[in-house]
Structure formats: structure tokens, C-alpha cells
C-alpha atoms as a PDB file:
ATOM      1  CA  UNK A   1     106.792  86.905  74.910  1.00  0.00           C
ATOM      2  CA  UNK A   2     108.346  87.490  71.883  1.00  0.00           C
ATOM      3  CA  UNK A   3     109.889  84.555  69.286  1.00  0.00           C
ATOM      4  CA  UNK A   4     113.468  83.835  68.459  1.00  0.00           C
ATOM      5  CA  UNK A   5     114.009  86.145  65.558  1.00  0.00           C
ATOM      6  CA  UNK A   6     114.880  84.546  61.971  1.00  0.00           C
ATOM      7  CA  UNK A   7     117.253  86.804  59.800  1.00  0.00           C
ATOM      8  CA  UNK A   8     114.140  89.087  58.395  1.00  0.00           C
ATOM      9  CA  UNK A   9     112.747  89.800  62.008  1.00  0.00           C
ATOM     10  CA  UNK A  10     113.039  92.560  64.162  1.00  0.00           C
ATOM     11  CA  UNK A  11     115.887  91.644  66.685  1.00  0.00           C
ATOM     12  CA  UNK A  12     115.098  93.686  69.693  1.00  0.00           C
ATOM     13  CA  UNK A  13     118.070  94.547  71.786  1.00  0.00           C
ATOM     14  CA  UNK A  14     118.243  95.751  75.510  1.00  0.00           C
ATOM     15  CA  UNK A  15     120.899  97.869  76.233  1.00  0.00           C
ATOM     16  CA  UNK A  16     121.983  99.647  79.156  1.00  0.00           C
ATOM     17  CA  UNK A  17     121.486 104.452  79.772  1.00  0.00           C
ATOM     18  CA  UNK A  18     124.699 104.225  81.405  1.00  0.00           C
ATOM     19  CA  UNK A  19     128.135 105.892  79.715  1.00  0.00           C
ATOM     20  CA  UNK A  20     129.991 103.047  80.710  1.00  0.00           C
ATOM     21  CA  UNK A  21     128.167 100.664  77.908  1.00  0.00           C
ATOM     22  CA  UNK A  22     128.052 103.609  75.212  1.00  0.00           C
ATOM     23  CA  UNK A  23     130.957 101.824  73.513  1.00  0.00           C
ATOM     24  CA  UNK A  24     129.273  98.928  73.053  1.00  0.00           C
ATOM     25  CA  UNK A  25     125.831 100.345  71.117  1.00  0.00           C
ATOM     26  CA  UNK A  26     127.191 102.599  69.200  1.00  0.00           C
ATOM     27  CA  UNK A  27     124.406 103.455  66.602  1.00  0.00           C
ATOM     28  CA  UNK A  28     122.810 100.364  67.450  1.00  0.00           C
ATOM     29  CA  UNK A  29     118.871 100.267  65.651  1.00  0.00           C
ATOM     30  CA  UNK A  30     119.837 104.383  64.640  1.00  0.00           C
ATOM     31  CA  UNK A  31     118.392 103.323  60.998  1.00  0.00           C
ATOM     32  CA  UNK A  32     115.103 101.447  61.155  1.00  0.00           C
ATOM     33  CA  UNK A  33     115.554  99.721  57.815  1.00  0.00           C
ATOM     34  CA  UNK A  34     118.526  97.520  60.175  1.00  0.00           C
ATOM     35  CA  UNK A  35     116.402  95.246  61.566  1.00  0.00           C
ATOM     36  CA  UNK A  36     117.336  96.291  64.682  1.00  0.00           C
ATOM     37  CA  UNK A  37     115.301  97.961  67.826  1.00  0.00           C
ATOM     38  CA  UNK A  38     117.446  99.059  70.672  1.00  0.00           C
ATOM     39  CA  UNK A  39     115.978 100.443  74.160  1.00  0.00           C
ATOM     40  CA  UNK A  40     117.870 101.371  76.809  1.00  0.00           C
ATOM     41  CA  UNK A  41     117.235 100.522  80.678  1.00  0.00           C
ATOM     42  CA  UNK A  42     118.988 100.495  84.234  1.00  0.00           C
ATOM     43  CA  UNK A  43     120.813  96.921  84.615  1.00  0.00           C
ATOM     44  CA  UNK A  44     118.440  95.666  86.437  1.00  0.00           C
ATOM     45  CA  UNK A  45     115.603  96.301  83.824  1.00  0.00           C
ATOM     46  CA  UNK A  46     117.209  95.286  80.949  1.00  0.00           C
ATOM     47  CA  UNK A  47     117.906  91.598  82.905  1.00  0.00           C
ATOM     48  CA  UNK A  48     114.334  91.849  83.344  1.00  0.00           C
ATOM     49  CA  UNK A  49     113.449  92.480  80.463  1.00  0.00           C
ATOM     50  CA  UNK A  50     115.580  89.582  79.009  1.00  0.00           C
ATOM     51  CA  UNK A  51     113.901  87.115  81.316  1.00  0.00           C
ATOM     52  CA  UNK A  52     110.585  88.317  80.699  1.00  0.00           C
ATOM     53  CA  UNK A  53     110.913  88.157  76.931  1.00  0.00           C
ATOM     54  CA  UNK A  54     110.022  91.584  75.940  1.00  0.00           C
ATOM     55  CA  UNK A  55     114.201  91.464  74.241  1.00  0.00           C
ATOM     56  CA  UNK A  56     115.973  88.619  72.284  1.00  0.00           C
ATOM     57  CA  UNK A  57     118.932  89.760  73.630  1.00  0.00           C
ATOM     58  CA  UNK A  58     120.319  91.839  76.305  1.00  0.00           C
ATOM     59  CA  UNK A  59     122.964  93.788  78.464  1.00  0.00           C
ATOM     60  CA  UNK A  60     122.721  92.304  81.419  1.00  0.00           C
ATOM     61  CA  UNK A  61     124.568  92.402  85.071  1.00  0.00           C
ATOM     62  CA  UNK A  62     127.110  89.841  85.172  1.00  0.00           C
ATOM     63  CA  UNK A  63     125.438  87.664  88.413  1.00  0.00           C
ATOM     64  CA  UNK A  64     122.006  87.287  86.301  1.00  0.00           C
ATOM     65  CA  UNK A  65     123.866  84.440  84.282  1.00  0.00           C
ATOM     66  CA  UNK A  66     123.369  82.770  87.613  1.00  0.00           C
ATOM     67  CA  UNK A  67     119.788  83.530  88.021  1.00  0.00           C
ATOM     68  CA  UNK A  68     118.311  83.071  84.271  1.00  0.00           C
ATOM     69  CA  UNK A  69     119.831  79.307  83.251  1.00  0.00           C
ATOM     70  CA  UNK A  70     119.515  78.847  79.689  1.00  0.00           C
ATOM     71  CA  UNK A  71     121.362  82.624  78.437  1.00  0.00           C
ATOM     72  CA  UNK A  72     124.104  82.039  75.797  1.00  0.00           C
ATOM     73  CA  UNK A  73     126.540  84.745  76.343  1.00  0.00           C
ATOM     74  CA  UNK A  74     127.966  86.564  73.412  1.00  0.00           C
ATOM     75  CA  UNK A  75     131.158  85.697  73.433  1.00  0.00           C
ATOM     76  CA  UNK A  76     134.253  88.115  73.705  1.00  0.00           C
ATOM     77  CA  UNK A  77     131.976  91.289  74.962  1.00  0.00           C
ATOM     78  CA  UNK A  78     131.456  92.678  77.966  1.00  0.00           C
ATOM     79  CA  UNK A  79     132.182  95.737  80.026  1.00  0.00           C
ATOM     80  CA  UNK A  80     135.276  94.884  82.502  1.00  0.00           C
ATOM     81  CA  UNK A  81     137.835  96.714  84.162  1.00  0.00           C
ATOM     82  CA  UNK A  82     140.941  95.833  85.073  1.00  0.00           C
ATOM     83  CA  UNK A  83     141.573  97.712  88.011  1.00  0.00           C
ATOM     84  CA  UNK A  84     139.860 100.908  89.448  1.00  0.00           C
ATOM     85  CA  UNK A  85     136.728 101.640  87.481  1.00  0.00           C
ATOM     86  CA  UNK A  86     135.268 105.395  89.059  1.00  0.00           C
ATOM     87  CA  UNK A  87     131.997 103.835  88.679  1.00  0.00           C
ATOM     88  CA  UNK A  88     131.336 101.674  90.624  1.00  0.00           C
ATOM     89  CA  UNK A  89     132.578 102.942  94.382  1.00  0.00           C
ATOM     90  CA  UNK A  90     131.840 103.049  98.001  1.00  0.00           C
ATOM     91  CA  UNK A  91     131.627 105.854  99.917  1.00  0.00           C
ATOM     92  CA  UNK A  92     131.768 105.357 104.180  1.00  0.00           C
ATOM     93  CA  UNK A  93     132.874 108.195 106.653  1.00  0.00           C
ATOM     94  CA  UNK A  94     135.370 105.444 108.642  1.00  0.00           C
ATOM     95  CA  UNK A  95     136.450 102.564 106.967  1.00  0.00           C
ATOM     96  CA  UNK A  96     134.575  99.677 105.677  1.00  0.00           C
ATOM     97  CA  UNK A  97     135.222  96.991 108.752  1.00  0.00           C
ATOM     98  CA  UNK A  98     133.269  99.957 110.601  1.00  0.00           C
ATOM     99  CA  UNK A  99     130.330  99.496 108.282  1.00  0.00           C
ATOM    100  CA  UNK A 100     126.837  98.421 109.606  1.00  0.00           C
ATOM    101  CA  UNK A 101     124.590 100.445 107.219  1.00  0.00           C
ATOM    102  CA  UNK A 102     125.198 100.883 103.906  1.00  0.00           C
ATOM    103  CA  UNK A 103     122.738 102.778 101.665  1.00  0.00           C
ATOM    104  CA  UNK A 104     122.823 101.345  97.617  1.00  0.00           C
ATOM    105  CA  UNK A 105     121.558 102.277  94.146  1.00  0.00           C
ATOM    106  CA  UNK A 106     119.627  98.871  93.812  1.00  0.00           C
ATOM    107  CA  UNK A 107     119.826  99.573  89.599  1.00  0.00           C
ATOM    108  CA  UNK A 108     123.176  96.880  89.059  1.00  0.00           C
ATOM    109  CA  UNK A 109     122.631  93.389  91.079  1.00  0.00           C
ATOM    110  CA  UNK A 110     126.179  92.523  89.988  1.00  0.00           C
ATOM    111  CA  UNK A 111     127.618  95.510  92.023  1.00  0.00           C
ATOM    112  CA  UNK A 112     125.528  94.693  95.317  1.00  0.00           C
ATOM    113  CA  UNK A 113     126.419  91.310  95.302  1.00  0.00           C
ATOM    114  CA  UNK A 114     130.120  92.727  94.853  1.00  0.00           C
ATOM    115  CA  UNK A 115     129.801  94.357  97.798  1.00  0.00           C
ATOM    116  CA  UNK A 116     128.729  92.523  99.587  1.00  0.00           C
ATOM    117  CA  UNK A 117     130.960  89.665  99.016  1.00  0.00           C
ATOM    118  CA  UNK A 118     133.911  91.968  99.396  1.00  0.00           C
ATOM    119  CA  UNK A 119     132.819  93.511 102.561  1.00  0.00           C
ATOM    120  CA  UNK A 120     132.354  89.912 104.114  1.00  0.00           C
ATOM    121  CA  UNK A 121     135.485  88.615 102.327  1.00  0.00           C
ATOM    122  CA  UNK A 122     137.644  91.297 102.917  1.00  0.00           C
ATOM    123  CA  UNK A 123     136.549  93.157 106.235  1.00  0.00           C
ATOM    124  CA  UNK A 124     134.270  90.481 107.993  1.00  0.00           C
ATOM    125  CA  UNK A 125     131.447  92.884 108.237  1.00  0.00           C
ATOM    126  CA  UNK A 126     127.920  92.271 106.620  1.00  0.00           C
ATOM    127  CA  UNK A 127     125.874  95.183 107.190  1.00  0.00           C
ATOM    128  CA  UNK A 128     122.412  95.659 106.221  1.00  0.00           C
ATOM    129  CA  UNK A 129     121.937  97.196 102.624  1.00  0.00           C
ATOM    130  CA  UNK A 130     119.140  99.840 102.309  1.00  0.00           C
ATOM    131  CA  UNK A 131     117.334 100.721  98.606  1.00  0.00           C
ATOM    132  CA  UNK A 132     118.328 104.752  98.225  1.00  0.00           C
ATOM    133  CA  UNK A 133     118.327 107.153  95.593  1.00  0.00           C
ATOM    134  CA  UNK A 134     120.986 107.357  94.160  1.00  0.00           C
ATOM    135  CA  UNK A 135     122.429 110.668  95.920  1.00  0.00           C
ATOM    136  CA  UNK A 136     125.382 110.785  98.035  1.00  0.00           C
ATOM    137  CA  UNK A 137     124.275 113.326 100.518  1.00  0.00           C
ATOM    138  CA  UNK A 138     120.987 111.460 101.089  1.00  0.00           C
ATOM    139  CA  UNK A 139     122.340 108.206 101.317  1.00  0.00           C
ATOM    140  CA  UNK A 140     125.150 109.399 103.809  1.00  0.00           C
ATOM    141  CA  UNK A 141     122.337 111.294 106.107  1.00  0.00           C
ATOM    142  CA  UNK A 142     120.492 107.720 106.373  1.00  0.00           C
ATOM    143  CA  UNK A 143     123.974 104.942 106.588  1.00  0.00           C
ATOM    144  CA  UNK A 144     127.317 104.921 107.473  1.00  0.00           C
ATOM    145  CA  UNK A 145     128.136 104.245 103.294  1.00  0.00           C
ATOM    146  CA  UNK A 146     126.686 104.124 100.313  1.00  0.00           C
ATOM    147  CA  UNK A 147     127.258 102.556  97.242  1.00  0.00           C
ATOM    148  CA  UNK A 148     127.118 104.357  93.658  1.00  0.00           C
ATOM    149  CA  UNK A 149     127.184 103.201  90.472  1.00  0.00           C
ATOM    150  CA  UNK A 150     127.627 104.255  87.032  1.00  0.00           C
ATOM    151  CA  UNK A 151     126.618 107.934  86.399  1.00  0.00           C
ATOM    152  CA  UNK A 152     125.637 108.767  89.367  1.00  0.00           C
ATOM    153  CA  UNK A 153     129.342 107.586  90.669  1.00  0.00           C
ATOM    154  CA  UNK A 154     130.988 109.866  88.175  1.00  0.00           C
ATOM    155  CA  UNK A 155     129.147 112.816  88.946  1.00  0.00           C
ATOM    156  CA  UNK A 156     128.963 112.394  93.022  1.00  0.00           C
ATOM    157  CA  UNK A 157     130.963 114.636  95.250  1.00  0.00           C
ATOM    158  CA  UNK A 158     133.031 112.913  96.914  1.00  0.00           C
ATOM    159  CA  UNK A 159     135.186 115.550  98.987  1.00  0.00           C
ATOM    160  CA  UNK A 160     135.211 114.948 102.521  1.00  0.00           C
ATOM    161  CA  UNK A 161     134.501 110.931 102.420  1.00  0.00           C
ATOM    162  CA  UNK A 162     136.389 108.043 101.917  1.00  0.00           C
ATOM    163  CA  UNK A 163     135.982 106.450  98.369  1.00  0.00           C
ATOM    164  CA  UNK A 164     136.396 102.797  97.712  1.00  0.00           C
ATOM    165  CA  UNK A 165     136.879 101.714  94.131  1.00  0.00           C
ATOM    166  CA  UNK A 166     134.847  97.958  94.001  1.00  0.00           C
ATOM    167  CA  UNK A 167     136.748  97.210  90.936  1.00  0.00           C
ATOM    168  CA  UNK A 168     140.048  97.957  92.291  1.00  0.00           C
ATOM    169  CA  UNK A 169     139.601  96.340  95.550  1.00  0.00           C
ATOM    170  CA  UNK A 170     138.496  92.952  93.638  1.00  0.00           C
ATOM    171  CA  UNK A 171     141.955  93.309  91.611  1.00  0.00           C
ATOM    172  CA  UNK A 172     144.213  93.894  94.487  1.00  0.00           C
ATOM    173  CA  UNK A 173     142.525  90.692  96.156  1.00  0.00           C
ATOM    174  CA  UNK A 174     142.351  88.306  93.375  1.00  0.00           C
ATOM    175  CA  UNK A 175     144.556  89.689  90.826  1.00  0.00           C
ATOM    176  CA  UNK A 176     141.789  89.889  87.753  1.00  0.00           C
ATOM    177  CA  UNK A 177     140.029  92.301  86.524  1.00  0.00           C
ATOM    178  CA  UNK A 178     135.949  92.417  87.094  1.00  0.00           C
ATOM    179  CA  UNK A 179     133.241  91.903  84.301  1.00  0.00           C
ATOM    180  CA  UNK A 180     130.476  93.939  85.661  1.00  0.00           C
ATOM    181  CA  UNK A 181     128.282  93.092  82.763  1.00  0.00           C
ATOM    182  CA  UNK A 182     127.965  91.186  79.270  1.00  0.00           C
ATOM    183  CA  UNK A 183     125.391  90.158  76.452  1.00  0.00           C
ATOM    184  CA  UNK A 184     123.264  87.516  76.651  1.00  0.00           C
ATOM    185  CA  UNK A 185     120.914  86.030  74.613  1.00  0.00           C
ATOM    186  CA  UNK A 186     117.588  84.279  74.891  1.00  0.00           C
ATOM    187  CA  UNK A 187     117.403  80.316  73.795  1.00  0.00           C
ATOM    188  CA  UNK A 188     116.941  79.740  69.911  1.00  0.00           C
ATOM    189  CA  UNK A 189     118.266  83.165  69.206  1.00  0.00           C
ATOM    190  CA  UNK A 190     120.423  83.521  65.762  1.00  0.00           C
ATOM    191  CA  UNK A 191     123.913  83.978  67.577  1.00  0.00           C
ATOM    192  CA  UNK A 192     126.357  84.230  64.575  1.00  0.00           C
ATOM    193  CA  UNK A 193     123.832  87.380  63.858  1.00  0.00           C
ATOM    194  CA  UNK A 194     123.879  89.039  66.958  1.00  0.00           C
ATOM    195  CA  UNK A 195     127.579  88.495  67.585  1.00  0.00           C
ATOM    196  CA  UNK A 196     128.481  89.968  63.848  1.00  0.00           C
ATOM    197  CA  UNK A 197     125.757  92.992  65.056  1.00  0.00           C
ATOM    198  CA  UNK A 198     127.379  93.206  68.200  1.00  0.00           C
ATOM    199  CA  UNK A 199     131.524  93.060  67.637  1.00  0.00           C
ATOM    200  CA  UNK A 200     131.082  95.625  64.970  1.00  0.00           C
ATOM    201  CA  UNK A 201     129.108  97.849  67.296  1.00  0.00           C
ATOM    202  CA  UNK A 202     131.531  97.260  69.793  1.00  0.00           C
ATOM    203  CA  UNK A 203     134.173  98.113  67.080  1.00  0.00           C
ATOM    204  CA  UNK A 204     132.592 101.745  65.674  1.00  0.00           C
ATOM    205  CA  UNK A 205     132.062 102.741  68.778  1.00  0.00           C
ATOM    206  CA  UNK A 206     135.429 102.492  70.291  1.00  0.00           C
ATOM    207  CA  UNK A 207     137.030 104.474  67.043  1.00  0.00           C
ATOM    208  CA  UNK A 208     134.080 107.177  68.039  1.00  0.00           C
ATOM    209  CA  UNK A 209     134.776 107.305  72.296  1.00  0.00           C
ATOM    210  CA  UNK A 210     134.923 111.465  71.624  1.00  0.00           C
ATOM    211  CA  UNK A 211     131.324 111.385  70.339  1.00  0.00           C
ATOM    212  CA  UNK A 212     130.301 109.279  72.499  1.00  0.00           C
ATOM    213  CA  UNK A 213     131.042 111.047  75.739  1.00  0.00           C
ATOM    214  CA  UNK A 214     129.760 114.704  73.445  1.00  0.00           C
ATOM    215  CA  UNK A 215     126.408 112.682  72.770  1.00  0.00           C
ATOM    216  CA  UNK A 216     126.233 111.134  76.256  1.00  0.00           C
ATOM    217  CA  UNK A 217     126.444 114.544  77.975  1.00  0.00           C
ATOM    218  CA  UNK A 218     123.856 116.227  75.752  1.00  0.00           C
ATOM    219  CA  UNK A 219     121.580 113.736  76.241  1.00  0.00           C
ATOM    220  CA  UNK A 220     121.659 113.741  80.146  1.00  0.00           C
ATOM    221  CA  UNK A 221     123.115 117.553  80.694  1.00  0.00           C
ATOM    222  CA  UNK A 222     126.147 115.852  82.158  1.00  0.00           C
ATOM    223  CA  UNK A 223     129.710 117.262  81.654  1.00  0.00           C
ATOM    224  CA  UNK A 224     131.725 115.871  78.844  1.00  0.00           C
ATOM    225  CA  UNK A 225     135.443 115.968  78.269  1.00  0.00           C
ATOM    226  CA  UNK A 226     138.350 114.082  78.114  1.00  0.00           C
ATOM    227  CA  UNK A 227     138.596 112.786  81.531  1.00  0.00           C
ATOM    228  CA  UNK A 228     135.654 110.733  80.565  1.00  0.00           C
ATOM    229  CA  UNK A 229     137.127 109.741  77.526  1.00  0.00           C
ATOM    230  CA  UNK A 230     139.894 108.693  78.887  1.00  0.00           C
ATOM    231  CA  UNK A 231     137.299 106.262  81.573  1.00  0.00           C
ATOM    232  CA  UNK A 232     135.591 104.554  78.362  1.00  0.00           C
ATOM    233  CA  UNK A 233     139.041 104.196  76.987  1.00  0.00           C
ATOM    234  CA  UNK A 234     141.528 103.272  79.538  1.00  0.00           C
ATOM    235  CA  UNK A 235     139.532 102.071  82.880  1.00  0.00           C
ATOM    236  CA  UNK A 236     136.913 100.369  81.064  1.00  0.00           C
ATOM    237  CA  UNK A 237     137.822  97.625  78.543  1.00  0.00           C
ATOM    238  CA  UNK A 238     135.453  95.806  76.483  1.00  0.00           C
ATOM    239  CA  UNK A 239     136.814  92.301  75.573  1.00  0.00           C
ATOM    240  CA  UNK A 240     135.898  89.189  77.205  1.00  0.00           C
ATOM    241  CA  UNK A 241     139.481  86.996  77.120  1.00  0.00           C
ATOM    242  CA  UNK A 242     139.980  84.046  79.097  1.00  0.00           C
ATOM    243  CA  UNK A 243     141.136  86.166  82.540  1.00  0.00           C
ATOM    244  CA  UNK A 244     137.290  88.217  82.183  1.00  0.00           C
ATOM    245  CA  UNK A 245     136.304  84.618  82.244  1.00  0.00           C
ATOM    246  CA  UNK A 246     138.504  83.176  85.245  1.00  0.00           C
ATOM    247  CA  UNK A 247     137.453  86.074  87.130  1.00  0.00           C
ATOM    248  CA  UNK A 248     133.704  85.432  86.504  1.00  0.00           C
ATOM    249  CA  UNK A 249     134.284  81.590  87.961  1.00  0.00           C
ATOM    250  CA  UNK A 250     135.473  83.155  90.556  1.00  0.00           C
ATOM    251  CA  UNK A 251     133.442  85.725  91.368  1.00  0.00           C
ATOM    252  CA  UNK A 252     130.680  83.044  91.050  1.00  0.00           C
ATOM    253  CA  UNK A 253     132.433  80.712  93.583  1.00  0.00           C
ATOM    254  CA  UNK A 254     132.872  83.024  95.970  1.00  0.00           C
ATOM    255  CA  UNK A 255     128.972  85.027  95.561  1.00  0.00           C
ATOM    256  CA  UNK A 256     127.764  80.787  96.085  1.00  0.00           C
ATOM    257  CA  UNK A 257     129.934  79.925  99.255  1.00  0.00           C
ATOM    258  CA  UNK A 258     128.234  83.972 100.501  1.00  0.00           C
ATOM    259  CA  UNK A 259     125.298  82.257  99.903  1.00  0.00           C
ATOM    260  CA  UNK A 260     124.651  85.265  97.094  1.00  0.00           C
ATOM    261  CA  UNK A 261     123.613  83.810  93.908  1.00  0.00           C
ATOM    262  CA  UNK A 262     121.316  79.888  93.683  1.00  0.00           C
ATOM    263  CA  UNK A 263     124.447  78.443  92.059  1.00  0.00           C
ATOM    264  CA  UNK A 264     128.186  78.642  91.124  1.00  0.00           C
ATOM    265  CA  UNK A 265     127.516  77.939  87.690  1.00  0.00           C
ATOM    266  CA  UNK A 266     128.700  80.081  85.220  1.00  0.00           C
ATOM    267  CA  UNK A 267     126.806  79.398  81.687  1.00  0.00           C
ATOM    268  CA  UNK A 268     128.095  78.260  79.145  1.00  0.00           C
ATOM    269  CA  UNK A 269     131.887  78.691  80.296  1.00  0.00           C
ATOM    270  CA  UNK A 270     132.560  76.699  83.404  1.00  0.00           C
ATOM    271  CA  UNK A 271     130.971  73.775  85.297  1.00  0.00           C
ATOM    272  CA  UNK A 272     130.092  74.045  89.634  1.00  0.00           C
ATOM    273  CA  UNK A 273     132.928  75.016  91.014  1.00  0.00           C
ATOM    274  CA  UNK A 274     134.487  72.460  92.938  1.00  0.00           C
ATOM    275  CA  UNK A 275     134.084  72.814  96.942  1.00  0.00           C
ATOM    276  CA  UNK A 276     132.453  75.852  96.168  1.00  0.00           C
ATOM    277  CA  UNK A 277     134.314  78.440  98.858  1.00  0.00           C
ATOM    278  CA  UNK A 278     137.967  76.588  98.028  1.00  0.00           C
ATOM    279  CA  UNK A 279     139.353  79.574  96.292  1.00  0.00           C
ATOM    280  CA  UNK A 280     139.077  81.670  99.558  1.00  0.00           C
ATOM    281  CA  UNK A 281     141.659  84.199 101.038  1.00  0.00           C
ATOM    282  CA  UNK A 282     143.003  86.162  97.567  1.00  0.00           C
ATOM    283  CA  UNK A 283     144.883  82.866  96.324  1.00  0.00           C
ATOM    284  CA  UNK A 284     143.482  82.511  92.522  1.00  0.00           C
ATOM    285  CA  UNK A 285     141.802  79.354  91.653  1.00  0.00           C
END
């Protein structure tokens, strides 16, 4: 496990392979003399990581605040959107109060447990969630849905299904936008560091979102373009304001009273959540 980093150590970051958190490590550890080691994993490892100490501090799925106590979020960073997101989407054949099998890309705990608290919430089904690879025709040939995220969302063809846009469906119930993920650090970690690291990151790569998507698809033989600039720049945002925060109370609340997540505690920003399933039926809390 490693130790909280003074100003002279390596600070080893976990960040996330996904295009939709590009923006956020722009060049992040490029020169060695920084200081700074960055390695990128799936959501789910780079929580994992975090919690198992191999990274001071980390990109992590949203609902793992709830399941490591003790993370200091970052603040003001994160990757949100504020309404339909093309990356995080259900596909089903009928729709979703028909569901009873869903097939999902187990690689973002934030986006299962967004499922399935929209699913209940929203269409009174819960069906039973299967671990697939992450490939549409696959996962339709096994379930009656499937759930894609990130990548494998934008490239999926989605012709002949219906497609549900999690994000969007979230906004047209609560009226907020979703924080899929943010950073988080481990205890006794130098924060006025990492956030100065991190916010001007955040800032270069925003000013470079055309080299971003250029790099992204060399890297992974993926398509570039400006369709997919246009997703970093205009469905995803970046900034975590005081309505990224509301909507992560309440997307806590809700995942508790779902029995989803241990607790509706979100660390460091809000205390339980009064009541716990009060802020039911799209009225915000």
C-alpha cells in the first residue's frame, strides 16, 4: 500500500481508457520529471485500485464514494452530463417495463446501479442483470436489453433497437444533470496539490478536445471526428457546481431506499439523507 505522497513523491494517479474522461488527463504524468504517474483502467479498476492503495488518487464511479468512507473528493471535477450523454444507454427490443433480462458491461458500478434504480423507479420492473461483453449483438442474443457504456456505447449499432439514454432519462425525471464519475483521493493525501494538478489538466485539455478525440482514435483504431468532439464538448461537462452535487444526494437517496449502495451518505458534501426514499416520484429534494 503505498504512503500519502509529500510534495517530492511520486503522486500516482488512476485515471480512466475511456474518451469520455480524456478531457480531464490531458498530458497527465506525459513528462516523468512531473512527479506524476498516470495509468489508465476501466471504472471499476481504477476504484479498485484506489481502495486497494496501489493510487493516491483516482477516477472513480460516482456510487464508490458510498462504498470507500474516508475519499475526499476533488472538488469542482467530475464528468457529468446534463442531459443525454450517448454513452451511457440501454438498448431493449420492447420497452423497458417489458424488461426481465438485461445483459450489462459490469466495467462502471455507477451506471448499473443507475439502471437499475431507474428501471425500478421509473417502470416498476427489476430484472435480473447478467455480466456480458460488452457487444450489442451478443448481449441482445442472451437478454431482452443490454446496457453499454462508454466506448463501446459510441461505437454500437444501434439500428433496429430501441435506445435509452440513462443520462437523459435521469434529467427528464429529476430535473439535474448526472455525475457519472469524479476524483477522489486517499486519506492524508496533499489536496491543494492534486487539485492545482488536476483543474489545470482539466483546463489544457478542454482548449485541446480536437486532439484529444485524433489521439483517442489512434490509440484504439476508433473513428474520430467532430461528432465526437462535439460529445466531449457539449454532452459531457466537466464542472462539479452545486446542482452536480444536489443530484449526487439524490441519486444517493434514492440508490439507499433501492437498497443499492450501504448508505445515503455522500462524503464530504451532504449528511444521511433524511427518510431516506422521501424524495420519491421526480419531485426534487
Amino acid at each position: 500500500m503505498l504512503e500519502s505522497p509529500s510534495m517530492q513523491d511520486i503522486l500516482r494517479i488512476g485515471g480512466l481508457d475511456g474518451l469520455n474522461a480524456a478531457p480531464l488527463q490531458w498530458d497527465l504524468g506525459k513528462d516523468s520529471a512531473s512527479g506524476v504517474e498516470l495509468t489508465l483502467r476501466s471504472p471499476v479498476a481504477s476504484a479498485a485500485a484506489l481502495a486497494a492503495g496501489e493510487a493516491h488518487v483516482a477516477l472513480i464511479p460516482t456510487v464508490e464514494l458510498a462504498r470507500q468512507p474516508g475519499l475526499q473528493v476533488v472538488p469542482g471535477l467530475c464528468v457529468a452530463a446534463r442531459r443525454r450523454v450517448r454513452s451511457v444507454v440501454l438498448i431493449t427490443r420492447d420497452g423497458p417495463e417489458k424488461l426481465r433480462r438485461v445483459s450489462v458491461d459490469e466495467t462502471s458500478c455507477t451506471s448499473v446501479t443507475l439502471l437499475r434504480l431507474l428501471l425500478a423507479r421509473r417502470f416498476g420492473v427489476r430484472p435480473v442483470m447478467e455480466p456480458c461483453v460488452a457487444h450489442v449483438e451478443t448481449m441482445m442474443a442472451r437478454s431482452d436489453g443490454a446496457l453499454l457504456i462508454a466506448d463501446a456505447a459510441l461505437r454500437a449499432p444501434t439500428s433496429g433497437w430501441q435506445v435509452h439514454d440513462l443520462a437523459e432519462l435521469w434529467a427528464s425525471w429529476t430535473g439535474l444533470p448526472f455525475v457519472f464519475a469524479v476524483w477522489a483521493a486517499r486519506p492524508g493525501t496533499d489536496m491543494a496539490r492534486v487539485e492545482a494538478l488536476l483543474r489545470g489538466a482539466r483546463a489544457d485539455g478542454l482548449r485541446h478536445l480536437p486532439q484529444l478525440v485524433a489521439r483517442h482514435a489512434t490509440r484504439h483504431g476508433n473513428p474520430g471526428g467532430p461528432a465526437l468532439t462535439a460529445y466531449l464538448g457539449e454532452l459531457l461537462h466537466y464542472s462539479l457546481g452545486p446542482e452536480e452535487v444536489l443530484s449526487m444526494r439524490r441519486f444517493f437517496g434514492e440508490a439507499h431506499a433501492l437498497d443499492l449502495i450501504p448508505e445515503p451518505v455522500l462524503h464530504p458534501f451532504a449528511a444521511p439523507i433524511p427518510g431516506g426514499n422521501r424524495a420519491l416520484g421526480g419531485e426534487r429534494p
